[in-house]
PDB file of N, CA and C in Angstrom:
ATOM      1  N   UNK A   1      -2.455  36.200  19.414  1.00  0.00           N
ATOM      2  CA  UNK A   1      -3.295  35.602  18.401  1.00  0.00           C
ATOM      3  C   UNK A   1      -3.971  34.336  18.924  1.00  0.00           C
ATOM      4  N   UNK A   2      -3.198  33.166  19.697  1.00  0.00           N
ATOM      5  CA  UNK A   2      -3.997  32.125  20.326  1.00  0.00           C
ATOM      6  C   UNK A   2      -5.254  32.596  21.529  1.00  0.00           C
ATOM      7  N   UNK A   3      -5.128  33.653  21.460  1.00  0.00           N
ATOM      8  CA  UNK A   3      -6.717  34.045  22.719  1.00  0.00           C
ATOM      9  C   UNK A   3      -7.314  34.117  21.468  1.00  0.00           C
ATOM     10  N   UNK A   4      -7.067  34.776  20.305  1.00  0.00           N
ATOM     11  CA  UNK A   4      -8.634  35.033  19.625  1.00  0.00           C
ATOM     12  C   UNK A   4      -8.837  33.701  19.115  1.00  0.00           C
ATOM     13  N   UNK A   5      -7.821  32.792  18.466  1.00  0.00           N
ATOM     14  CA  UNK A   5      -8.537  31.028  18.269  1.00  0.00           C
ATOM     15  C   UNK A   5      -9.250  30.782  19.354  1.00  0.00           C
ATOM     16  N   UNK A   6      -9.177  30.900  20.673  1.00  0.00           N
ATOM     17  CA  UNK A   6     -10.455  29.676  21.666  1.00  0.00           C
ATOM     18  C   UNK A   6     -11.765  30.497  21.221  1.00  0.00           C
ATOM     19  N   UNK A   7     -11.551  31.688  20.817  1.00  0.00           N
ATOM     20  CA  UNK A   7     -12.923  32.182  20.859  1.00  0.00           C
ATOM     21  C   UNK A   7     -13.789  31.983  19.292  1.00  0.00           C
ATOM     22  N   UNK A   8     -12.825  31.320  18.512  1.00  0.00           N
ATOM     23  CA  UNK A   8     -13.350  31.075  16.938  1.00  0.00           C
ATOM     24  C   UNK A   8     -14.220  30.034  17.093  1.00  0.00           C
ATOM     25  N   UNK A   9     -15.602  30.096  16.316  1.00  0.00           N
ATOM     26  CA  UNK A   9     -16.995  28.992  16.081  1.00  0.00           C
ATOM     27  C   UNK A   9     -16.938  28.640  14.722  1.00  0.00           C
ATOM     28  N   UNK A  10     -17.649  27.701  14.626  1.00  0.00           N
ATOM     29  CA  UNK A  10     -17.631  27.229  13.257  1.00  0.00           C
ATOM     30  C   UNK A  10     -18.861  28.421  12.606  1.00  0.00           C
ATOM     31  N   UNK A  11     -19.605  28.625  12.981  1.00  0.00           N
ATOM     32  CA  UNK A  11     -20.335  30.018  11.840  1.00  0.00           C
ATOM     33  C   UNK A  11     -19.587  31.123  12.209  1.00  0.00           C
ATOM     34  N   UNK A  12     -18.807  30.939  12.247  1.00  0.00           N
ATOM     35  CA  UNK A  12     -17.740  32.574  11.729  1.00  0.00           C
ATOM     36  C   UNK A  12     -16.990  32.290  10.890  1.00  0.00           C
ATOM     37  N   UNK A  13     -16.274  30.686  10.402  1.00  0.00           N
ATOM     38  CA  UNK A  13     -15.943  30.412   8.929  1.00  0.00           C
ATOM     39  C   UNK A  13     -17.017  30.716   7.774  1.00  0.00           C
ATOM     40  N   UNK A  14     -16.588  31.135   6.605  1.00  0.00           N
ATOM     41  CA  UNK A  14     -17.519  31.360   5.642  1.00  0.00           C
ATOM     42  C   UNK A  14     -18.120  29.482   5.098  1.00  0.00           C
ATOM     43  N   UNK A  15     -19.049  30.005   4.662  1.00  0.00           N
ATOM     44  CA  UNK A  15     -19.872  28.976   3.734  1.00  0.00           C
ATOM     45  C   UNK A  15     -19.121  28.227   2.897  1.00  0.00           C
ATOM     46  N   UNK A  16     -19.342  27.062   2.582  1.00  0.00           N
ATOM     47  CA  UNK A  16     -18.421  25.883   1.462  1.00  0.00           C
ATOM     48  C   UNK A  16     -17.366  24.768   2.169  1.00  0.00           C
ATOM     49  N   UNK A  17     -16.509  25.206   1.216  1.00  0.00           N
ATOM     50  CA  UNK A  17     -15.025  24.217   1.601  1.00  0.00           C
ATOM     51  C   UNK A  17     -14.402  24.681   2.850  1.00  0.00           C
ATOM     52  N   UNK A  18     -14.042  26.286   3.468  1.00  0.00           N
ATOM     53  CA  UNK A  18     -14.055  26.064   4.606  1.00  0.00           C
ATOM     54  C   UNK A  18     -14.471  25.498   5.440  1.00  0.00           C
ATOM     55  N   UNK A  19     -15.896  25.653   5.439  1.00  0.00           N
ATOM     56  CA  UNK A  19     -16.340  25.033   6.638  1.00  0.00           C
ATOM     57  C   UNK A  19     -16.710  23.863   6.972  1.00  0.00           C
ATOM     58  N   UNK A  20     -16.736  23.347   5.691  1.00  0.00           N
ATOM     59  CA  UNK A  20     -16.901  21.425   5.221  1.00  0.00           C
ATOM     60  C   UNK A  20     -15.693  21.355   5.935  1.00  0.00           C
ATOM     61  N   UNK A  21     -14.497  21.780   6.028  1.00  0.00           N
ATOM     62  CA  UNK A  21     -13.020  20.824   6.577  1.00  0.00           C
ATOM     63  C   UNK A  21     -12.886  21.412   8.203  1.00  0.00           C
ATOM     64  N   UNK A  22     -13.039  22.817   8.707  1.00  0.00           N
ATOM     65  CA  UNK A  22     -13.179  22.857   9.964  1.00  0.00           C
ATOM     66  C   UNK A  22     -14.213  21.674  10.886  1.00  0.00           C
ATOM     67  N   UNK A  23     -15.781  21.581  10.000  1.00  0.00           N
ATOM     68  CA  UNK A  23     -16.971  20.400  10.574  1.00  0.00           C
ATOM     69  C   UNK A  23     -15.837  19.056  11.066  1.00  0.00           C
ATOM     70  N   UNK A  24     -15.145  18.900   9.859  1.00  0.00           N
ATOM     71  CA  UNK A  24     -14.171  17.480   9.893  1.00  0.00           C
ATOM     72  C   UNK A  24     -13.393  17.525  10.764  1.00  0.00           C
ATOM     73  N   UNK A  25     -12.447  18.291  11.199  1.00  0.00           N
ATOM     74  CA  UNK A  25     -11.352  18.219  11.980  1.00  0.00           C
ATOM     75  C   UNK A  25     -11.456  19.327  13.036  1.00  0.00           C
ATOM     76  N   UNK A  26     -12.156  19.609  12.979  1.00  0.00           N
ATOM     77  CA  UNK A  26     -12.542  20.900  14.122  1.00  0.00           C
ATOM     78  C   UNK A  26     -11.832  22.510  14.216  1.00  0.00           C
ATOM     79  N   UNK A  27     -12.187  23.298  14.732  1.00  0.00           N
ATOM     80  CA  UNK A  27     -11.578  24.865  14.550  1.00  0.00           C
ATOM     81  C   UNK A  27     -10.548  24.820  14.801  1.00  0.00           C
ATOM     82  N   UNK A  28     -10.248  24.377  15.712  1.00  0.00           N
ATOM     83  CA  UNK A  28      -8.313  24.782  16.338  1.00  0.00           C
ATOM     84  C   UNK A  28      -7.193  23.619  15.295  1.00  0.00           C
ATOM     85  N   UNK A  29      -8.234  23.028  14.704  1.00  0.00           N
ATOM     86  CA  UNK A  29      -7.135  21.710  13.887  1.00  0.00           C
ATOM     87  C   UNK A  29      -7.127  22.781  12.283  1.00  0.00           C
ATOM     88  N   UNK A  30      -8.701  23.610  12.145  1.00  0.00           N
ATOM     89  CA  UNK A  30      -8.630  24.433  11.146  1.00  0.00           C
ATOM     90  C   UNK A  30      -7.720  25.336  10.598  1.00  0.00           C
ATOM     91  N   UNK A  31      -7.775  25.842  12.174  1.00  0.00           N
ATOM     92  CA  UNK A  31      -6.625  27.223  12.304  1.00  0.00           C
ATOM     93  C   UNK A  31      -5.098  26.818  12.272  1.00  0.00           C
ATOM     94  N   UNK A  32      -5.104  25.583  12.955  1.00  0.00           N
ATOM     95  CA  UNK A  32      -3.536  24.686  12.475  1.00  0.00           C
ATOM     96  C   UNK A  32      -3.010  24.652  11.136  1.00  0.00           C
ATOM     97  N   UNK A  33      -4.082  23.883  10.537  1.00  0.00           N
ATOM     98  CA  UNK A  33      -3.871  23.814   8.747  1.00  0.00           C
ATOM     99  C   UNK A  33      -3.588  25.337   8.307  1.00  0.00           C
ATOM    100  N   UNK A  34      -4.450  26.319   8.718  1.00  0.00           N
ATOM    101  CA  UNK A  34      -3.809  28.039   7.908  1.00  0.00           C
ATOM    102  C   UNK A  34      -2.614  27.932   8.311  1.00  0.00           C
ATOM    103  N   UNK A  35      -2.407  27.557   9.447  1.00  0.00           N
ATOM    104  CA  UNK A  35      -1.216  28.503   9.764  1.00  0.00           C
ATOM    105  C   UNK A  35       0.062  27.956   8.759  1.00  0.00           C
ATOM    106  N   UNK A  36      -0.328  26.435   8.405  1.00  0.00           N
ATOM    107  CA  UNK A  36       0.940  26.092   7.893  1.00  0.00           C
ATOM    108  C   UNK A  36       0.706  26.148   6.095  1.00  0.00           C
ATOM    109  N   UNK A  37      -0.044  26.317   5.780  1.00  0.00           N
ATOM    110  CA  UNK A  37      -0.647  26.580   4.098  1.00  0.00           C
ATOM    111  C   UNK A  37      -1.395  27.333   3.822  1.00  0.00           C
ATOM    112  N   UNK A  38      -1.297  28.355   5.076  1.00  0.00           N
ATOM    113  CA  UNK A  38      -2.337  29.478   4.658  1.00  0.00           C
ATOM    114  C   UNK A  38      -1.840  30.208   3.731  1.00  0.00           C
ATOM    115  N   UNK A  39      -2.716  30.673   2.647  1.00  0.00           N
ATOM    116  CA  UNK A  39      -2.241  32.076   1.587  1.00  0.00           C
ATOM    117  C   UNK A  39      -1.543  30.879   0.725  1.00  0.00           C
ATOM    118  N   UNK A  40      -1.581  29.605   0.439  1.00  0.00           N
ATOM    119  CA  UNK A  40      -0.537  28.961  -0.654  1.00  0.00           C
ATOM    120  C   UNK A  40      -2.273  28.166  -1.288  1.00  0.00           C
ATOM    121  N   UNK A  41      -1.581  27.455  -2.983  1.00  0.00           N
ATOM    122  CA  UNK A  41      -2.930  26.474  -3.051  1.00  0.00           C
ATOM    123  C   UNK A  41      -2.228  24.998  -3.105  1.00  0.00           C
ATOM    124  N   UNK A  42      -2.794  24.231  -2.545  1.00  0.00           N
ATOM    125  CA  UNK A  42      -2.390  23.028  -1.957  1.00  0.00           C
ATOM    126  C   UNK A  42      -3.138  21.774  -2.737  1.00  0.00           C
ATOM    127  N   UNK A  43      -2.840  20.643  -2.937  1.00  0.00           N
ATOM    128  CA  UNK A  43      -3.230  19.684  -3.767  1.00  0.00           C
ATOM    129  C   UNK A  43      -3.748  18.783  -2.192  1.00  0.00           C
ATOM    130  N   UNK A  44      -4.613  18.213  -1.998  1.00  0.00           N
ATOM    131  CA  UNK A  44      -5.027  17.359  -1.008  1.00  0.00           C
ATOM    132  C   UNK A  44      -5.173  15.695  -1.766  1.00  0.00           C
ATOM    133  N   UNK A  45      -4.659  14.811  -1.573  1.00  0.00           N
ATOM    134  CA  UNK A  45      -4.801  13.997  -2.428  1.00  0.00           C
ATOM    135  C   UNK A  45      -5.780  12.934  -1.893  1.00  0.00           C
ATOM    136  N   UNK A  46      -5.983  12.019  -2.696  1.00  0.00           N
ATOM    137  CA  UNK A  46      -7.439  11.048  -2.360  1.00  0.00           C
ATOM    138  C   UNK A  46      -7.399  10.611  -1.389  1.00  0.00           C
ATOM    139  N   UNK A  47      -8.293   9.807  -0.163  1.00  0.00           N
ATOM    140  CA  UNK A  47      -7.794   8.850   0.807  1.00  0.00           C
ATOM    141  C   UNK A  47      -7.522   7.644   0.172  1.00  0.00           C
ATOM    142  N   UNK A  48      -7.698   7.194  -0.585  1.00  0.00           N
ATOM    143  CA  UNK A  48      -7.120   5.730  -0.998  1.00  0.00           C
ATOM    144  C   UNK A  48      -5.492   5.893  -1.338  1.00  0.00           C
ATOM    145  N   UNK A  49      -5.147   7.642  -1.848  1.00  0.00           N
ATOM    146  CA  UNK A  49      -3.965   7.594  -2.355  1.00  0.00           C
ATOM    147  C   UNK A  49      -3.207   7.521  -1.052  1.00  0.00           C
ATOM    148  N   UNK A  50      -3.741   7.706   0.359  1.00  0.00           N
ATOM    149  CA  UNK A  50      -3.168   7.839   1.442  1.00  0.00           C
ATOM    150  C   UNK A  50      -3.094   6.359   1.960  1.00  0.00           C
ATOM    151  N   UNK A  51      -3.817   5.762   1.390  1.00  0.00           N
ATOM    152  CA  UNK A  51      -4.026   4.508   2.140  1.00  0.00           C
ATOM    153  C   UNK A  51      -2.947   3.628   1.329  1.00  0.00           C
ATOM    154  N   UNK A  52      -2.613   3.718   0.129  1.00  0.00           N
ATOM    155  CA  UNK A  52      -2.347   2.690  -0.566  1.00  0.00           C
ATOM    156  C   UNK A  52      -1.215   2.178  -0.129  1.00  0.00           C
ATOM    157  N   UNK A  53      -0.098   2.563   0.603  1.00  0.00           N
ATOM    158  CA  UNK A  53       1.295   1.783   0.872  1.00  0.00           C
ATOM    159  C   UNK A  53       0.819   0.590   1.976  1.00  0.00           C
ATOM    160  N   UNK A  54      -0.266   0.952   2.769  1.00  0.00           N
ATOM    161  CA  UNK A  54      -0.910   0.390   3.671  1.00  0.00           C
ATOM    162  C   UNK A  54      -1.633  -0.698   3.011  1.00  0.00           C
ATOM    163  N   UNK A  55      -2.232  -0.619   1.671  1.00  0.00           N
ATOM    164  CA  UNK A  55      -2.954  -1.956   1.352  1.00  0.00           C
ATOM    165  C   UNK A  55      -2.170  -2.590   0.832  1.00  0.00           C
ATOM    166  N   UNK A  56      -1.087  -1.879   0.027  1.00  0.00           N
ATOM    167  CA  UNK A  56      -0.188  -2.931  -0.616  1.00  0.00           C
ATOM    168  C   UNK A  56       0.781  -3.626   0.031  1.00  0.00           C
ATOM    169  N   UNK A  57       1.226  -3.058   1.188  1.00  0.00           N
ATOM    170  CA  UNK A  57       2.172  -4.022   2.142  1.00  0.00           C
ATOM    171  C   UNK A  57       0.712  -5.065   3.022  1.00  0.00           C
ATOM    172  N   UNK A  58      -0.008  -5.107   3.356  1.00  0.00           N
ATOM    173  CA  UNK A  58      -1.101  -6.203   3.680  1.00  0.00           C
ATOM    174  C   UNK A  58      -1.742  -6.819   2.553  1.00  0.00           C
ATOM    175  N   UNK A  59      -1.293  -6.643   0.750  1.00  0.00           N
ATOM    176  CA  UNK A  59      -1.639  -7.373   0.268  1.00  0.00           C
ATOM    177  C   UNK A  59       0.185  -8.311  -0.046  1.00  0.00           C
ATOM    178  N   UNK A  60       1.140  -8.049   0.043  1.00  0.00           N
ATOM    179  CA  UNK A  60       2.440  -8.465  -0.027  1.00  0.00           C
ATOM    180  C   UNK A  60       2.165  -9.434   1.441  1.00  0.00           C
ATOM    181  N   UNK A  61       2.077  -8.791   2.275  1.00  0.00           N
ATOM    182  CA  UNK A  61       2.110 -10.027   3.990  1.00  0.00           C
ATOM    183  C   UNK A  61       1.380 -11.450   3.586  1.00  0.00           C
ATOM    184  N   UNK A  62      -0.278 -11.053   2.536  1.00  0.00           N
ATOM    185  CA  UNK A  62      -0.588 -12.313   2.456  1.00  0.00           C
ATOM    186  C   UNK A  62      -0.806 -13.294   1.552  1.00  0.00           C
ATOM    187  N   UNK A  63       0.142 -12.924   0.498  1.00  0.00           N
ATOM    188  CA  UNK A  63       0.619 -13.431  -0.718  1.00  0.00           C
ATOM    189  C   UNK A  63       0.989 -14.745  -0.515  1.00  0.00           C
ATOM    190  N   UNK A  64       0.998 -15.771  -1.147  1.00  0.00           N
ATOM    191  CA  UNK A  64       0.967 -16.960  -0.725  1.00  0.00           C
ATOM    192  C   UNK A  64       2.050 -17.521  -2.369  1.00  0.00           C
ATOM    193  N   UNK A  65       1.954 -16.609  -3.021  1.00  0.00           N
ATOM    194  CA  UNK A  65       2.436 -17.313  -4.633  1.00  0.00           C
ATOM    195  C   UNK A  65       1.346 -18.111  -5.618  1.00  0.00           C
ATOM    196  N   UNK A  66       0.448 -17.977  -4.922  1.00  0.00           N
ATOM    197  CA  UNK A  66      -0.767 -18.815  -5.911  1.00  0.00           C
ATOM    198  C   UNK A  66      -2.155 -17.913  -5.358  1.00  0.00           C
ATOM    199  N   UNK A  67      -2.284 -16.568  -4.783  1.00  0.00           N
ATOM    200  CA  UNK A  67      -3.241 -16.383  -4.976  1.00  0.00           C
ATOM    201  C   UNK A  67      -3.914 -14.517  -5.329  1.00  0.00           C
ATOM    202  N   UNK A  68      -3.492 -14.940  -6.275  1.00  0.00           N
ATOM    203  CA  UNK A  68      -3.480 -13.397  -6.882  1.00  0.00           C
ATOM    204  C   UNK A  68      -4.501 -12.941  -6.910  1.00  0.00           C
ATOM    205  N   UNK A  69      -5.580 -14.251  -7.671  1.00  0.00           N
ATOM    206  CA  UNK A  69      -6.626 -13.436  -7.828  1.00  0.00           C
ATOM    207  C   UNK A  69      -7.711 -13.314  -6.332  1.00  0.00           C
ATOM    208  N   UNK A  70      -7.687 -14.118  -5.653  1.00  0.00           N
ATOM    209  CA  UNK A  70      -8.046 -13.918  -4.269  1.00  0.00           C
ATOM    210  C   UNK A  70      -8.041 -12.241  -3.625  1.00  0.00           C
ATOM    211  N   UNK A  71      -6.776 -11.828  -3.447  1.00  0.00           N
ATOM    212  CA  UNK A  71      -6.091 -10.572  -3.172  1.00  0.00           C
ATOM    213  C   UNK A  71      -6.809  -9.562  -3.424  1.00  0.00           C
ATOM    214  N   UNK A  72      -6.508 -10.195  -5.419  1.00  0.00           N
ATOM    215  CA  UNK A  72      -7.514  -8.714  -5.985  1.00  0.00           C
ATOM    216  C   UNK A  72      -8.880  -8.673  -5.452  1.00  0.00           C
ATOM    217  N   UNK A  73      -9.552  -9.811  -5.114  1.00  0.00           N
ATOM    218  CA  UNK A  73     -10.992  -9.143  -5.360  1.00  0.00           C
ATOM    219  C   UNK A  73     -10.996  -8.671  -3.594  1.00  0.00           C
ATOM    220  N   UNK A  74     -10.723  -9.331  -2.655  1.00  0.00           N
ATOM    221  CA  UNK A  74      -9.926  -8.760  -1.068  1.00  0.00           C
ATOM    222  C   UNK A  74     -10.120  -7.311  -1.690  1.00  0.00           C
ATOM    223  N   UNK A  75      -9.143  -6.598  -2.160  1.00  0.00           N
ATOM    224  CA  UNK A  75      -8.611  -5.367  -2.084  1.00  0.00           C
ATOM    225  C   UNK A  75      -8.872  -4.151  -3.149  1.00  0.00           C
ATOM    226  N   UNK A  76     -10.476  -4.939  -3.984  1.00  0.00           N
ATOM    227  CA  UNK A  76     -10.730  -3.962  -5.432  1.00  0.00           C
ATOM    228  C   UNK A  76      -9.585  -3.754  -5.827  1.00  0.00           C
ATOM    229  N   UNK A  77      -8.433  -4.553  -6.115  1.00  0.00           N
ATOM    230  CA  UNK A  77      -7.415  -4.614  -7.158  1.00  0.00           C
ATOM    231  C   UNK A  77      -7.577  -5.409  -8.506  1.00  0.00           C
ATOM    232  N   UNK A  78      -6.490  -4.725  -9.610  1.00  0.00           N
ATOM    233  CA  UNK A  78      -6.849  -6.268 -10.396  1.00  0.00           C
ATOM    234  C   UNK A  78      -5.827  -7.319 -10.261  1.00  0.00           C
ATOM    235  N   UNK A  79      -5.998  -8.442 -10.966  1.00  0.00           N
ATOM    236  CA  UNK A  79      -4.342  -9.029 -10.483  1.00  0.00           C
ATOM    237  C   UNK A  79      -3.041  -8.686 -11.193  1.00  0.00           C
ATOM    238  N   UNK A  80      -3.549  -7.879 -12.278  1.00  0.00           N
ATOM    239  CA  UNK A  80      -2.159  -7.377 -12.601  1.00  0.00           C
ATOM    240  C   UNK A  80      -1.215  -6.535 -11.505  1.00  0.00           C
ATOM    241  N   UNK A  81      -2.349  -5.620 -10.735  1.00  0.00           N
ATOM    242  CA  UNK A  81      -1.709  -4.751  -9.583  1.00  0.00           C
ATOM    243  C   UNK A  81      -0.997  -6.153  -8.775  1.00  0.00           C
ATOM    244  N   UNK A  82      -1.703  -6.780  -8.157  1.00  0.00           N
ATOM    245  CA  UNK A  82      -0.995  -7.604  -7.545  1.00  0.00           C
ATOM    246  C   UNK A  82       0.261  -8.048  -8.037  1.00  0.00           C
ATOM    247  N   UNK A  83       0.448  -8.461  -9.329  1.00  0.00           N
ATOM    248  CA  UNK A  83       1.408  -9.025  -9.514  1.00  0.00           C
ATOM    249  C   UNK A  83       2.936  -8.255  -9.689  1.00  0.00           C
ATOM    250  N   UNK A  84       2.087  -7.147  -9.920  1.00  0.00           N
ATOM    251  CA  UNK A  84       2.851  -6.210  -9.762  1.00  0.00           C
ATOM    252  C   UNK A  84       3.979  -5.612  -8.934  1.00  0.00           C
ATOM    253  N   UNK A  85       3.104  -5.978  -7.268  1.00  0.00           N
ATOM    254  CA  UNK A  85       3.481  -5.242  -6.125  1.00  0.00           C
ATOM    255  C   UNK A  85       4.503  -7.170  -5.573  1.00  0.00           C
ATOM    256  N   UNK A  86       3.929  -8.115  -6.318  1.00  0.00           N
ATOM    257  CA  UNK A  86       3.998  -9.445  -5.842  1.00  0.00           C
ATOM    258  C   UNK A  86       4.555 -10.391  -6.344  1.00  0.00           C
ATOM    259  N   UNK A  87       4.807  -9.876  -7.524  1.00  0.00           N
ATOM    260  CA  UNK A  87       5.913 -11.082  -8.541  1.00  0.00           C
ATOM    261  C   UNK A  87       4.510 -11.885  -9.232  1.00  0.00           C
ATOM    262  N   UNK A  88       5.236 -12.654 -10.112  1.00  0.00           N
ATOM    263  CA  UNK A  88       4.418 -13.477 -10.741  1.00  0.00           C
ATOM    264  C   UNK A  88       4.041 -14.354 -10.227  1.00  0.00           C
ATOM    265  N   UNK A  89       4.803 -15.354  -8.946  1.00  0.00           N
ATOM    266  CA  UNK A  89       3.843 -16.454  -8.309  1.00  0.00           C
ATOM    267  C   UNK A  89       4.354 -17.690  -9.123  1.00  0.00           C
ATOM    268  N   UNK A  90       3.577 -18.421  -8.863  1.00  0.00           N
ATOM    269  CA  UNK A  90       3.535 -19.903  -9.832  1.00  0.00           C
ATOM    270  C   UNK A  90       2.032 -20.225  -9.483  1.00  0.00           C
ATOM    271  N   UNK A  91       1.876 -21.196 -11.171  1.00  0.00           N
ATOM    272  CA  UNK A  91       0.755 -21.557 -10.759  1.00  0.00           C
ATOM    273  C   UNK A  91       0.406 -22.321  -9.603  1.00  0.00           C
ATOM    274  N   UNK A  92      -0.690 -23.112  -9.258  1.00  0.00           N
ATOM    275  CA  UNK A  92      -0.757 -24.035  -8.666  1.00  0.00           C
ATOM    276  C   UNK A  92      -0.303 -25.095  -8.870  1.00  0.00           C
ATOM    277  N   UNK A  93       0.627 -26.468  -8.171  1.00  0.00           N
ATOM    278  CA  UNK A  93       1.508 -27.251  -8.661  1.00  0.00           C
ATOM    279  C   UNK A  93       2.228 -27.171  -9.464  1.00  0.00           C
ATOM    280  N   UNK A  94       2.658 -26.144  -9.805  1.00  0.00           N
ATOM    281  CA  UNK A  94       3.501 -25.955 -10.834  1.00  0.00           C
ATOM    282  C   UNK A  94       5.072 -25.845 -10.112  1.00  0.00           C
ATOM    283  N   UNK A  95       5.905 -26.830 -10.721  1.00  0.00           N
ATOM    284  CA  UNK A  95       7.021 -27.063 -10.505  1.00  0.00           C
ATOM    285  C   UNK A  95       8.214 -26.487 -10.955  1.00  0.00           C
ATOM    286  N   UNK A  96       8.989 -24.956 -10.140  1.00  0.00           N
ATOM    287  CA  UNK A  96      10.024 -24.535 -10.881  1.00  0.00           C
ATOM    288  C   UNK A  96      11.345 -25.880 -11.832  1.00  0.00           C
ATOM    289  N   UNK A  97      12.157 -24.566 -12.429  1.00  0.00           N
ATOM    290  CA  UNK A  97      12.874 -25.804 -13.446  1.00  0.00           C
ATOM    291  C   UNK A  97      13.350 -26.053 -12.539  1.00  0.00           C
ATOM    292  N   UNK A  98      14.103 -25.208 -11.330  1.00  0.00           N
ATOM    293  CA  UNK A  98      15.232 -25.883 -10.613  1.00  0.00           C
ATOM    294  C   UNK A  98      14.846 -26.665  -9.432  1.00  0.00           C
ATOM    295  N   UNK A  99      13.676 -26.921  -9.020  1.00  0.00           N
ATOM    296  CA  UNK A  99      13.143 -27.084  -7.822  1.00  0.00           C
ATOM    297  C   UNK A  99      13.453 -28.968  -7.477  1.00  0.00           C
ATOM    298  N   UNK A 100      13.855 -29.299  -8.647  1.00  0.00           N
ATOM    299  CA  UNK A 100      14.242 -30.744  -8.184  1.00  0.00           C
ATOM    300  C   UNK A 100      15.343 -31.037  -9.032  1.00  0.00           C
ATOM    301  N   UNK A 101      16.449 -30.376  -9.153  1.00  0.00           N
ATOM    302  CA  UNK A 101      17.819 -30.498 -10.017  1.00  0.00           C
ATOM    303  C   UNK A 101      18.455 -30.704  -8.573  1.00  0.00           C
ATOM    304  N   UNK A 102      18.869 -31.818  -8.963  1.00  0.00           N
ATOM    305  CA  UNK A 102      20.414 -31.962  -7.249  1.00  0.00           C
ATOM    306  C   UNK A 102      21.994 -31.799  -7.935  1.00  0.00           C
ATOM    307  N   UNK A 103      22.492 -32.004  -7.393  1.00  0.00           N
ATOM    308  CA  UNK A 103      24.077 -31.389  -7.856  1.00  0.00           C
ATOM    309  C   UNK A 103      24.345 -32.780  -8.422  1.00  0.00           C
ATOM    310  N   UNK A 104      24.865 -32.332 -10.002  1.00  0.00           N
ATOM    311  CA  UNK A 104      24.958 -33.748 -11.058  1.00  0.00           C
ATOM    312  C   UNK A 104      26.196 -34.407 -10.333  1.00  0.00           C
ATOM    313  N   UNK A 105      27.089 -33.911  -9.554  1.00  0.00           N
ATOM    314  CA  UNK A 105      27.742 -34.645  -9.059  1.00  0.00           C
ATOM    315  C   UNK A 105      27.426 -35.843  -7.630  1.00  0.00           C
ATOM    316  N   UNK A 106      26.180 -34.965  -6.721  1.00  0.00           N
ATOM    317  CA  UNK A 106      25.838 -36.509  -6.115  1.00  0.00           C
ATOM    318  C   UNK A 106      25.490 -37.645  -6.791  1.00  0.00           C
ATOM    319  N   UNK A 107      24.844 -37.835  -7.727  1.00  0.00           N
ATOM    320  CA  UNK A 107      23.871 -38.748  -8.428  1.00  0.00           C
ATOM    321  C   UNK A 107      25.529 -39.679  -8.493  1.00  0.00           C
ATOM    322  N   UNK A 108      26.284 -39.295  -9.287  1.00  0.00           N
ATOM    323  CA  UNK A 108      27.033 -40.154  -9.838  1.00  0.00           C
ATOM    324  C   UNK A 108      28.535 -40.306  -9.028  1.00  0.00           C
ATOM    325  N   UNK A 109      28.489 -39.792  -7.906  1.00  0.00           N
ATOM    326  CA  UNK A 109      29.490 -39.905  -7.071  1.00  0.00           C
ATOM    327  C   UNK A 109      31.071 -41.125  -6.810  1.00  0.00           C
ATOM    328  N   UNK A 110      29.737 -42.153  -6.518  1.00  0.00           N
ATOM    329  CA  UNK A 110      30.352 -43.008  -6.477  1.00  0.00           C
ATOM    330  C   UNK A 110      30.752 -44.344  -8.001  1.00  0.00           C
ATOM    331  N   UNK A 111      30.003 -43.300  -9.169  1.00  0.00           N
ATOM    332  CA  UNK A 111      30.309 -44.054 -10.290  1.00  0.00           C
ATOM    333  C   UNK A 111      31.173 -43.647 -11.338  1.00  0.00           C
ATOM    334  N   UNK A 112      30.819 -43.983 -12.647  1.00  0.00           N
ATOM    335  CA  UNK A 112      31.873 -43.119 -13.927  1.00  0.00           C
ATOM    336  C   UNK A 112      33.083 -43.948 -13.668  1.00  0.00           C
ATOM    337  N   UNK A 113      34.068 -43.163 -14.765  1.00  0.00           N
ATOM    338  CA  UNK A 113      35.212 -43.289 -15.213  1.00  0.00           C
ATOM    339  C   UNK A 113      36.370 -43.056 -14.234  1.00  0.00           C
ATOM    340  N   UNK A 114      35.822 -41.808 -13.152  1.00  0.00           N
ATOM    341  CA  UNK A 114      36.805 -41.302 -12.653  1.00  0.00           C
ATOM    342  C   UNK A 114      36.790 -41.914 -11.425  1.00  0.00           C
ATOM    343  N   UNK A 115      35.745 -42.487 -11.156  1.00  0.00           N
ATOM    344  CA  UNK A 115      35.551 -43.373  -9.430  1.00  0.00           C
ATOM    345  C   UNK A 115      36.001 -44.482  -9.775  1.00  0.00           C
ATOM    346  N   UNK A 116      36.297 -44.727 -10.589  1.00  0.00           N
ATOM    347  CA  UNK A 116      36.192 -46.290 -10.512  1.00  0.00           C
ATOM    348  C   UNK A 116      37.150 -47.092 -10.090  1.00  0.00           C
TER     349      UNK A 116
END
């Protein structure tokens, strides 16, 4: 059967969707694809749906916590997607609660009732 593929051309596929995807990937990549889904019907899904783990881990790498909406317009996302894939962030200057709580016991270490 591989002697009669070298001798297959693209006008010996019929007209349409065959031959739109042999043009793309060429005859012997054509005859690859039958062999493994030939005679079945197959769902081909979007290229963006192929792409997307790929944009969303390069929109996660350059997440910064304050710039969501940046991202989105980067990546025709909205920022909900982002926030999505990215956490909520903080605003700009915006100060978590805990981000300046120190342990109530340094402050008063050396004072109180019980140091004394």
């Amino acid at each position: 059967m591989d002697e009669l593929v070298k001798d297959l051309t693209l006008d010996m596929i019929s007209e349409g969707l065959y031959r739109m995807i042999a043009e793309a990937i060429g005859t012997d990549n054509f005859y690859k694809l039958a062999e493994i889904v030939g005679g079945t019907t197959i769902y081909i899904p979007k290229p963006e749906s192929l792409t997307r783990p790929v944009r969303d881990a390069r929109i996660k790498k350059e997440f910064t916590g304050y710039n969501h909406q940046e991202l989105a317009r980067k990546y025709g996302v909205t920022e909900r997607w982002v926030r999505r894939i990215c956490g909520p962030g903080q605003a700009e200057g915006q100060i978590g609660i805990f981000d300046y709580l120190e342990d109530p016991g340094d402050e008063y270490e050396d004072e109180g009732p019980c140091n004394s």
